[in-house]
N, C-alpha and C. Protein backbone atom coordinates (compact mmCIF):
# COMPACT_ATOMS: atom_id res chain seq x y z
N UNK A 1 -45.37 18.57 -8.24
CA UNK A 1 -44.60 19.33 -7.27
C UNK A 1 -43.25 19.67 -7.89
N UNK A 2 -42.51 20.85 -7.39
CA UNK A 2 -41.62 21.41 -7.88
C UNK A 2 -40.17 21.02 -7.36
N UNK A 3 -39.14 20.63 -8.07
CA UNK A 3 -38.21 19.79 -7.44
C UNK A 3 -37.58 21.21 -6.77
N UNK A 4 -36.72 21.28 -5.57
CA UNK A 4 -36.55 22.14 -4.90
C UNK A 4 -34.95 22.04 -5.68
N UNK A 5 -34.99 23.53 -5.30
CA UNK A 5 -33.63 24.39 -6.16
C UNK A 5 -32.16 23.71 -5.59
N UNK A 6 -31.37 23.07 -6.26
CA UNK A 6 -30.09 22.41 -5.59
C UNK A 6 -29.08 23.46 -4.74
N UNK A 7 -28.55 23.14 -3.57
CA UNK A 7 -27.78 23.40 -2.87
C UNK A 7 -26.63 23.80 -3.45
N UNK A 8 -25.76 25.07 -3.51
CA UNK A 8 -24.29 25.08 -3.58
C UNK A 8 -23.67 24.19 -2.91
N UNK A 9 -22.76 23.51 -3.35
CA UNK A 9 -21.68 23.17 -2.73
C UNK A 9 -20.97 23.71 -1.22
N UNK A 10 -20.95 23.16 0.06
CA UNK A 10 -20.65 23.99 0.71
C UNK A 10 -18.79 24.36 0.42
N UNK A 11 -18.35 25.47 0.89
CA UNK A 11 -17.14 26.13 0.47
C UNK A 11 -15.96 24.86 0.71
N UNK A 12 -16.38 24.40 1.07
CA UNK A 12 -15.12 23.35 1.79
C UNK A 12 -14.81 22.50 0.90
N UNK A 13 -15.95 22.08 -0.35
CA UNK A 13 -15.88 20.61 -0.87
C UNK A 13 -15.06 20.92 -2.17
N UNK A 14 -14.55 22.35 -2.47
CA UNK A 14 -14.39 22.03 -3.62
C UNK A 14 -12.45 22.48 -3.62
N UNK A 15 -12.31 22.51 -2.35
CA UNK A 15 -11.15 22.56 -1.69
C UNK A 15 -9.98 21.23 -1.87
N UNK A 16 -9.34 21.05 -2.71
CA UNK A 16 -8.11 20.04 -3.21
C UNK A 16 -7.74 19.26 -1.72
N UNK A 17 -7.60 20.08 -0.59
CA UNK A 17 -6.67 18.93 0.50
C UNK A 17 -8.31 18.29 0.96
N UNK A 18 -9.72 18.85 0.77
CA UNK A 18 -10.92 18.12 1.16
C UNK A 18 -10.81 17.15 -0.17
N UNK A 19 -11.00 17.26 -1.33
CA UNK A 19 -11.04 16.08 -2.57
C UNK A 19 -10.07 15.96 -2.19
N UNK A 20 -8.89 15.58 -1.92
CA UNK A 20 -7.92 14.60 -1.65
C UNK A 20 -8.51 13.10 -0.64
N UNK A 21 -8.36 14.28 0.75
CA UNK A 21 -8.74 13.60 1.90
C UNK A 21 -10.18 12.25 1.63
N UNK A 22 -10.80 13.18 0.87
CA UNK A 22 -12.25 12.13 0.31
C UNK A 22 -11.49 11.05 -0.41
N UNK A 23 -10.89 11.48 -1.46
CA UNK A 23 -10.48 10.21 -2.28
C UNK A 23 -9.67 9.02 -2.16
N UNK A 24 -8.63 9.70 -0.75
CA UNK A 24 -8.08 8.82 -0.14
C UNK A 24 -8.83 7.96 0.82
N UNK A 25 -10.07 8.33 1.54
CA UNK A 25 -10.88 7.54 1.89
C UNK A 25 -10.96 6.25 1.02
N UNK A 26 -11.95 6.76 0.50
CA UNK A 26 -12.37 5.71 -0.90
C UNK A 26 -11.30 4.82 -1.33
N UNK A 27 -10.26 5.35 -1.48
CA UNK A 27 -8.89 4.54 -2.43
C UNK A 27 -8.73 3.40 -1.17
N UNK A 28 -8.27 3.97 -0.08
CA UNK A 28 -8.08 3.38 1.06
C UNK A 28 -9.06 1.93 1.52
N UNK A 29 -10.65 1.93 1.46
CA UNK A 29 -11.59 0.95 1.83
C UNK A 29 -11.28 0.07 0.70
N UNK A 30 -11.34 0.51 -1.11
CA UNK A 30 -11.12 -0.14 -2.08
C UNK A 30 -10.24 -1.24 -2.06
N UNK A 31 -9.07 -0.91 -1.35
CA UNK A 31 -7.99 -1.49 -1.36
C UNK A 31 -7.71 -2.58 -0.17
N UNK A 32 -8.18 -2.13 0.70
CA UNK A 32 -8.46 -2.83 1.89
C UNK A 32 -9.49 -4.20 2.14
N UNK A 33 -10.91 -3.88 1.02
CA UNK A 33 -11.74 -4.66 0.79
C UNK A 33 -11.06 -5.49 -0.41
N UNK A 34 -10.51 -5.06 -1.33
CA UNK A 34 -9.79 -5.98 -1.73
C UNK A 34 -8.46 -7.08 -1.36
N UNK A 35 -7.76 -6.48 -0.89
CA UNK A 35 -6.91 -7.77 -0.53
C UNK A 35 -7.68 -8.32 0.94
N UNK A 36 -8.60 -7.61 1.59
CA UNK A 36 -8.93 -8.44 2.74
C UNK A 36 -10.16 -9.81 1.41
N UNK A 37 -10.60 -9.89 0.51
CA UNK A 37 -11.02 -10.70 -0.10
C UNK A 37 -10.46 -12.05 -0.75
N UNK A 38 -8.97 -11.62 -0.93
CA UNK A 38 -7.79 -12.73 -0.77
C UNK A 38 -6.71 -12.68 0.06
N UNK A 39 -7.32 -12.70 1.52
CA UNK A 39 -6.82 -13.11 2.92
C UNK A 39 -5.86 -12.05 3.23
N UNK A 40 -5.86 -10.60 2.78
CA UNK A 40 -4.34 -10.50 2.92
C UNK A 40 -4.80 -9.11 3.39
N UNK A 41 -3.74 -8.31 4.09
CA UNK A 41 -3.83 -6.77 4.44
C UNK A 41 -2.74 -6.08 3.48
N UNK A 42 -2.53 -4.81 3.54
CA UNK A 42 -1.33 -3.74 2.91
C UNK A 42 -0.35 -4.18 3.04
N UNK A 43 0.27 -4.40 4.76
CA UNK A 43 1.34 -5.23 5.18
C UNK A 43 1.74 -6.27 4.38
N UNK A 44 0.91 -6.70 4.11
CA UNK A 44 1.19 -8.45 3.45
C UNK A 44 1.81 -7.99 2.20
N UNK A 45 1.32 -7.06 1.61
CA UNK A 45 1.55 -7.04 0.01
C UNK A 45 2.86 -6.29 -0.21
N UNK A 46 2.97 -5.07 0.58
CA UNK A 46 4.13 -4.36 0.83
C UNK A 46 5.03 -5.08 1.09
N UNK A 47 5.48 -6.24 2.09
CA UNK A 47 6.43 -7.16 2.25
C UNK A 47 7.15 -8.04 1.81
N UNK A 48 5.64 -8.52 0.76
CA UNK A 48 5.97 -9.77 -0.39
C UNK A 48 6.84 -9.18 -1.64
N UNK A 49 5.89 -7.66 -1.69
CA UNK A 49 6.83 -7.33 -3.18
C UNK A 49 8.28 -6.62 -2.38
N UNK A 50 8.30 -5.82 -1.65
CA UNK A 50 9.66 -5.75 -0.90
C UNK A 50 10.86 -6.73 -1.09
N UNK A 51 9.98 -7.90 -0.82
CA UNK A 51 10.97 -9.43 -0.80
C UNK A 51 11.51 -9.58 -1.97
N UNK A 52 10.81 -9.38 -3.09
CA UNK A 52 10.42 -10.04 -4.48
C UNK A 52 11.61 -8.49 -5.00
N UNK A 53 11.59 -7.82 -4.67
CA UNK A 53 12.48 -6.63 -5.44
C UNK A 53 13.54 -6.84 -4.94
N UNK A 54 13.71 -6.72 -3.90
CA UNK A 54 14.94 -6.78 -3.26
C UNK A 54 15.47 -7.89 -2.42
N UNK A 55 15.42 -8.38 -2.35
CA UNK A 55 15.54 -10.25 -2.22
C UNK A 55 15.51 -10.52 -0.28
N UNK A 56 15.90 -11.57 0.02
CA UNK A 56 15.71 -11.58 1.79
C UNK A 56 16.87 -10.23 2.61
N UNK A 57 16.53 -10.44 3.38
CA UNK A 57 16.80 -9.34 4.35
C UNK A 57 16.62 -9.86 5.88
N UNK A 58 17.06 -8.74 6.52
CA UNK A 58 16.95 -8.60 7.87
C UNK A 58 15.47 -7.59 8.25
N UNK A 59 14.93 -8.32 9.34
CA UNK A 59 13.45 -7.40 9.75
C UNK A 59 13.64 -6.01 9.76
N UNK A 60 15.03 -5.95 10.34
CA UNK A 60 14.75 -3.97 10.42
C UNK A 60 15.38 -3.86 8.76
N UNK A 61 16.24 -4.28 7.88
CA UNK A 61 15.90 -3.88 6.80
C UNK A 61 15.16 -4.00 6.01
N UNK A 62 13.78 -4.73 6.18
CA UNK A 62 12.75 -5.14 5.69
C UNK A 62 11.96 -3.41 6.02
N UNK A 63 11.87 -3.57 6.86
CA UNK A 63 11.11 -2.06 7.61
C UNK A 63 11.82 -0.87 6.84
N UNK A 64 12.28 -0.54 6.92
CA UNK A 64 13.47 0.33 6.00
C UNK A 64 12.73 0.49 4.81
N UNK A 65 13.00 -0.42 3.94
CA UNK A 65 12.57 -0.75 2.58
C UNK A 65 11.19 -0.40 2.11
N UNK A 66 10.22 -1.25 2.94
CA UNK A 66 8.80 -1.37 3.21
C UNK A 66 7.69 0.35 3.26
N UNK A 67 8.59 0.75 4.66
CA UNK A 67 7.87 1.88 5.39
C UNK A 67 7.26 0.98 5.92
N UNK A 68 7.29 -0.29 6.68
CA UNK A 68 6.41 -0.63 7.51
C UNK A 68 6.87 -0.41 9.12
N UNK A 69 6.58 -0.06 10.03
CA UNK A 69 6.94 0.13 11.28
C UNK A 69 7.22 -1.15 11.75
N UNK A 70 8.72 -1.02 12.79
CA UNK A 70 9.50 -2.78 13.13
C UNK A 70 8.28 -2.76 14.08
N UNK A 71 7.53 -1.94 14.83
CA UNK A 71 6.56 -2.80 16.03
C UNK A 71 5.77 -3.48 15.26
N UNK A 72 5.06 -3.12 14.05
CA UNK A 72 4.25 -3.49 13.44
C UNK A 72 4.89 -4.78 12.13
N UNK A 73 6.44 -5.30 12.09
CA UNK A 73 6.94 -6.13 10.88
C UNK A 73 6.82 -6.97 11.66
N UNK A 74 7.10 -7.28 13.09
CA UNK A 74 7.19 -8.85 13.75
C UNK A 74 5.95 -9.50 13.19
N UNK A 75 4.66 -9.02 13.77
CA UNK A 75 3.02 -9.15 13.61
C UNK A 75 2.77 -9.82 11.96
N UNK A 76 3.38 -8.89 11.09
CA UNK A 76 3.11 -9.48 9.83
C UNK A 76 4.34 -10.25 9.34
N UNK A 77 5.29 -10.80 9.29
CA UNK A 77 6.33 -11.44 9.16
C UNK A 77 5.42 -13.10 9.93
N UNK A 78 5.42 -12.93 11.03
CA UNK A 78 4.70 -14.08 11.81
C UNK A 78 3.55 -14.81 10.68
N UNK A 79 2.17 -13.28 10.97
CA UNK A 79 1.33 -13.92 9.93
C UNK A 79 1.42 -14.66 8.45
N UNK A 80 2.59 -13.96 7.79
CA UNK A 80 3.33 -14.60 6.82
C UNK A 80 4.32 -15.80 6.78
N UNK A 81 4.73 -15.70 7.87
CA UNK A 81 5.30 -17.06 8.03
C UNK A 81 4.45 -18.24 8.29
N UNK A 82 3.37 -18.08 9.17
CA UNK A 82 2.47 -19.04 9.07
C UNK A 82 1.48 -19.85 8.44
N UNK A 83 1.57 -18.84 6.82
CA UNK A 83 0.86 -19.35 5.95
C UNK A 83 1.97 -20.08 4.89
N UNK A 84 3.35 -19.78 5.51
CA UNK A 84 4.25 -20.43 4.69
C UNK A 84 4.18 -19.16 3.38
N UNK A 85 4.28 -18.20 3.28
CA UNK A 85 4.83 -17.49 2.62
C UNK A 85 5.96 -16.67 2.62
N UNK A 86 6.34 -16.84 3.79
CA UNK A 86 8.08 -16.10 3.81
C UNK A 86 8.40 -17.07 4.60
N UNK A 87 9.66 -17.03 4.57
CA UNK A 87 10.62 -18.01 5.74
C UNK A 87 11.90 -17.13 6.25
N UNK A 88 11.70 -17.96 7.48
CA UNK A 88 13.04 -17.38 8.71
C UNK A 88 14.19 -17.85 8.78
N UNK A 89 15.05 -17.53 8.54
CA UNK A 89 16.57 -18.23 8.88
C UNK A 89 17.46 -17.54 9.46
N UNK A 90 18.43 -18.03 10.80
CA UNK A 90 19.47 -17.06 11.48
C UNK A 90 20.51 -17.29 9.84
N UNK A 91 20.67 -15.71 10.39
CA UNK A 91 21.63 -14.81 9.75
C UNK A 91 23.00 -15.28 9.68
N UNK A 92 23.80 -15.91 8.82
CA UNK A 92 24.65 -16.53 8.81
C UNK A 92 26.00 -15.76 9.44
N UNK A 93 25.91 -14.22 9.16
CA UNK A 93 27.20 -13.51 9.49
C UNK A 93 26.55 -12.99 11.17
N UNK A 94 25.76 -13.04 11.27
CA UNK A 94 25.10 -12.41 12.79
C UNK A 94 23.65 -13.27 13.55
N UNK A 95 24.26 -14.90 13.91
CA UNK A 95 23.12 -15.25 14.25
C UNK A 95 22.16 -15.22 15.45
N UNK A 96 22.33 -13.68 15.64
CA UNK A 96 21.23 -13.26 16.58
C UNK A 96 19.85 -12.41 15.86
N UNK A 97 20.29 -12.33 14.60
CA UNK A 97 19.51 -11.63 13.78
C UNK A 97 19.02 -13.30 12.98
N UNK A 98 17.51 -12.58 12.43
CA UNK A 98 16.98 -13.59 11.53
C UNK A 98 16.85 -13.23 9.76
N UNK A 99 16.97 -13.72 8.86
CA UNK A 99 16.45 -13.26 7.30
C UNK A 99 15.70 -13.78 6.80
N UNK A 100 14.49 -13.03 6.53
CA UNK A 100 13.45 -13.08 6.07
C UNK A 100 13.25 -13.47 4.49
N UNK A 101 12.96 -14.20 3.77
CA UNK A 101 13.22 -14.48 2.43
C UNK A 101 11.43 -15.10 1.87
N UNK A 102 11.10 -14.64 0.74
CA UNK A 102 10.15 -14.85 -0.01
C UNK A 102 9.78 -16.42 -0.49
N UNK A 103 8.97 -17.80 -0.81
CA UNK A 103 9.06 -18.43 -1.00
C UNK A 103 7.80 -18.61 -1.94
N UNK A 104 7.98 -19.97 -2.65
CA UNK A 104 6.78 -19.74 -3.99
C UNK A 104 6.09 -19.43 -3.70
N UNK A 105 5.47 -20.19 -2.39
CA UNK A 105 3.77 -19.44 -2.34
C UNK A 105 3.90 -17.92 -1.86
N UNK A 106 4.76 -17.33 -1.46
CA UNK A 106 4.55 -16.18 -1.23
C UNK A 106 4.41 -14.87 -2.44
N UNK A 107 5.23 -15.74 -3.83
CA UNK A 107 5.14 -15.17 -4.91
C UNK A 107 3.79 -15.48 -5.64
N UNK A 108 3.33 -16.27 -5.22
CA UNK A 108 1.83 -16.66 -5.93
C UNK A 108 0.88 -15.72 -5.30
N UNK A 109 1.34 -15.51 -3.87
CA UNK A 109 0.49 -15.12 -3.09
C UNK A 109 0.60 -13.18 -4.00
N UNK A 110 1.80 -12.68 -4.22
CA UNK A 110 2.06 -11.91 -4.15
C UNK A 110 1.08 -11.49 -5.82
N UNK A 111 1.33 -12.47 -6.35
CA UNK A 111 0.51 -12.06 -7.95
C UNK A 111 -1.02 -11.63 -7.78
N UNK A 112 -1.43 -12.67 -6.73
CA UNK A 112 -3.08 -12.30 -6.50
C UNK A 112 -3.05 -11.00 -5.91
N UNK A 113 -2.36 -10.78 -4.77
CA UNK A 113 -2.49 -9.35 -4.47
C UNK A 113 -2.50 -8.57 -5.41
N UNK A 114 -1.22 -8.54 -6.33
CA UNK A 114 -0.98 -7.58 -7.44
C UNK A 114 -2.45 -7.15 -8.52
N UNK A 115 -2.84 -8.54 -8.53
CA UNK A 115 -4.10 -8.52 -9.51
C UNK A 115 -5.12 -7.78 -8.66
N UNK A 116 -5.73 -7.93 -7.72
CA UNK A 116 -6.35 -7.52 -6.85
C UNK A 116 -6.20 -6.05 -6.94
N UNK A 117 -4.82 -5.49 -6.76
CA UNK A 117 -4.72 -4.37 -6.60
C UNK A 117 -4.72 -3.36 -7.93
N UNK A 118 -4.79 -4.11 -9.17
CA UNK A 118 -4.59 -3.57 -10.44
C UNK A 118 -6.61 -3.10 -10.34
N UNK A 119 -7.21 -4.16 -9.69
CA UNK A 119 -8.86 -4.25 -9.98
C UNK A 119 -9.33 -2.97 -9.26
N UNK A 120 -8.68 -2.79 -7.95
CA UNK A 120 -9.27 -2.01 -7.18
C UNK A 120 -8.70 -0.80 -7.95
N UNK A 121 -7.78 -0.50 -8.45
CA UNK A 121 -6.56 1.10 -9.60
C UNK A 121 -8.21 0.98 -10.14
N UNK A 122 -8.73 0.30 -10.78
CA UNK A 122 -9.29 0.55 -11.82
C UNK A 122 -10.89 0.88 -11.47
N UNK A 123 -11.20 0.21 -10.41
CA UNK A 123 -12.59 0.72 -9.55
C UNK A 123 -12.22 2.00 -9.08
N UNK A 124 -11.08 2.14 -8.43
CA UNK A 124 -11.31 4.10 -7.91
C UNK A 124 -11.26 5.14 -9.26
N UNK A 125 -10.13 4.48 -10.08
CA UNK A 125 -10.11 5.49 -11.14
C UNK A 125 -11.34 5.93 -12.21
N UNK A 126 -12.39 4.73 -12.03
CA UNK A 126 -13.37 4.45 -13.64
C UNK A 126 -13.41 5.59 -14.31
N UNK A 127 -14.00 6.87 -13.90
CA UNK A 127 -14.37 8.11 -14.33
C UNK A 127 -13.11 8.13 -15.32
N UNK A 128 -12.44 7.87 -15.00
CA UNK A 128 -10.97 8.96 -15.94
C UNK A 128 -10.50 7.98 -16.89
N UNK A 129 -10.18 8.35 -18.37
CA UNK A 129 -9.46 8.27 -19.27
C UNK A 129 -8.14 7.60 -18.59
N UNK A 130 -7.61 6.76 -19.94
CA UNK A 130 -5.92 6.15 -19.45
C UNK A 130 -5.70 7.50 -19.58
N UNK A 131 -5.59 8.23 -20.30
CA UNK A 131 -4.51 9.69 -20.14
C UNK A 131 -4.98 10.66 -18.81
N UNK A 132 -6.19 11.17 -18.51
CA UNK A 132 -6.34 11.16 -17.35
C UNK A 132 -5.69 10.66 -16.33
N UNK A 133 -5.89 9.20 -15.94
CA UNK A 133 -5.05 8.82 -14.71
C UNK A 133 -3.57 8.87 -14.72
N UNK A 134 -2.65 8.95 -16.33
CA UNK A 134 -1.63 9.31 -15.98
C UNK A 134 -1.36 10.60 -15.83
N UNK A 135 -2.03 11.58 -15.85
CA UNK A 135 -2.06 13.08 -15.61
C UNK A 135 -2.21 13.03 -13.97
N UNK A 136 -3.46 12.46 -13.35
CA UNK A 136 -3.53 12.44 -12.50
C UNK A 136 -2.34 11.63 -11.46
N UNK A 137 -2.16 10.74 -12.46
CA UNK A 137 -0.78 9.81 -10.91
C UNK A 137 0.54 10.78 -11.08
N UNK A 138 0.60 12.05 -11.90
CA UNK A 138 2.02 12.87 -11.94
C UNK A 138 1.96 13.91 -11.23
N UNK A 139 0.35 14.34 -11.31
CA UNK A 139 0.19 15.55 -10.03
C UNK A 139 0.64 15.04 -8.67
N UNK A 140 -0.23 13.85 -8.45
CA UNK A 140 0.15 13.79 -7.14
C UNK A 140 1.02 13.16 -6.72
N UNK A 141 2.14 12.44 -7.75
CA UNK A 141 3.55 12.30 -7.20
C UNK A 141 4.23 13.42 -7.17
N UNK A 142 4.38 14.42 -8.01
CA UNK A 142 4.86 15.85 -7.84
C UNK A 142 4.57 16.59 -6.08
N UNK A 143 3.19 16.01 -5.99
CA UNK A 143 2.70 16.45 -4.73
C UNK A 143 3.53 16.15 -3.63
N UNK A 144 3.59 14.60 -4.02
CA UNK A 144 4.05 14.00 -2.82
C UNK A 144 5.88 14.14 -2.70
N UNK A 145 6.40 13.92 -3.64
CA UNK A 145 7.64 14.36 -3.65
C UNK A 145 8.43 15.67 -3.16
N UNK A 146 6.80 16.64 -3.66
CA UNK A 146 7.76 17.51 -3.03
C UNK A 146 7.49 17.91 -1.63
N UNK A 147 6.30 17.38 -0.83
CA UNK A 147 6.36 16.94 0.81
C UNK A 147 7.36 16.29 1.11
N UNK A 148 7.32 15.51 1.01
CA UNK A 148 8.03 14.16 1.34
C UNK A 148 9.94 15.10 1.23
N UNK A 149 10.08 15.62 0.75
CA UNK A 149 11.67 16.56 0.11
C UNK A 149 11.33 17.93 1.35
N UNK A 150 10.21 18.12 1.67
CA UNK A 150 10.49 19.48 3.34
C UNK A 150 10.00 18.77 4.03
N UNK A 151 9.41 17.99 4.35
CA UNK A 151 8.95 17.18 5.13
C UNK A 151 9.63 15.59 5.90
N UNK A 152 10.21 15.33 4.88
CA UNK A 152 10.94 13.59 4.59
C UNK A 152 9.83 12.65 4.81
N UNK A 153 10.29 11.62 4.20
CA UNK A 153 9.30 10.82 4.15
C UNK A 153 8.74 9.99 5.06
N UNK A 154 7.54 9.76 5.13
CA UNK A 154 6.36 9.41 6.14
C UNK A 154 6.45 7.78 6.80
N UNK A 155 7.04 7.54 7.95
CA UNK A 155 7.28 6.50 8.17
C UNK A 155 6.52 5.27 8.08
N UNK A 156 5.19 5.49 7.83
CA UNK A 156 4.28 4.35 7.41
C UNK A 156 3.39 5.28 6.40
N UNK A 157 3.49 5.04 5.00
CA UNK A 157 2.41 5.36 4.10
C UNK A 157 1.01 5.35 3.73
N UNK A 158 1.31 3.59 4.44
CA UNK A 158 -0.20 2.94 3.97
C UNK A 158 0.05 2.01 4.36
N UNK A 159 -1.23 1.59 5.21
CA UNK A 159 -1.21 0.49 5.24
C UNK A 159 -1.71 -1.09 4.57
């Protein structure tokens, strides 16, 4: 029997904001299935290295920093505090406010994520050459920069 003649592409797929939208799918589950494999969500990882760059803080300047939304920093600040990876302390110059500060395990915690997240770079990217993906990570910071510059930037990125 005769293998039947392949389908064009329908018009849509070969459309950049459709391959985007697809790939961000994909990038998105990758990433998600990965740190949900060492206990952790976006939030978690965004916070820890937040901490780790820029040292303790206040929740709304945590949020600031992050792009994580303050409804959404109590929720993960908590969850993080309860595994003993960040800690709370009133604010010495304003103690109605609390500061949030990074602690070893939260930096241990923060390496596995990191690793995690280097595994999953490398599962979405496979197809492409190292020079490839740095071709590719300049388009679409160009992309995004220059949204983000008429647009301003997106109050939660990712989660």
């Amino acid at each position: 029997m005769e293998n039947p003649p392949e389908e064009a592409p329908a018009q849509w797929e070969s459309l950049p904001s459709w391959l985007l939208g697809q790939t961000a799918h994909h990038s998105h589950r990758l990433v998600s299935e990965g740190f949900s494999s060492v206990g952790a969500r976006g939030y978690h990882y965004r916070l820890l290295a937040t901490l780790e760059r820029s040292g303790p803080a206040s929740q709304a300047t945590l949020g600031r920093r992050s792009g994580i939304h303050l409804s959404d920093m109590v929720a993960t600040i908590n969850e993080l505090a309860e595994r003993a990876l960040v800690e709370r302390a009133p604010d010495p110059s304003d103690r109605r406010r609390n500061v949030i500060s990074l602690t070893s395990a939260g930096r241990r915690q923060l390496r596995r994520l990191e690793k995690r997240l280097a595994e999953c770079q490398d599962e979405l990217l496979a197809p492409l050459s190292p020079e490839e993906r740095q071709g590719l990570t300049e388009l679409l910071s160009k992309l995004l920069d220059h949204h983000n510059r008429r647009t301003g930037t997106p109050e939660e990125p990712w989660r």
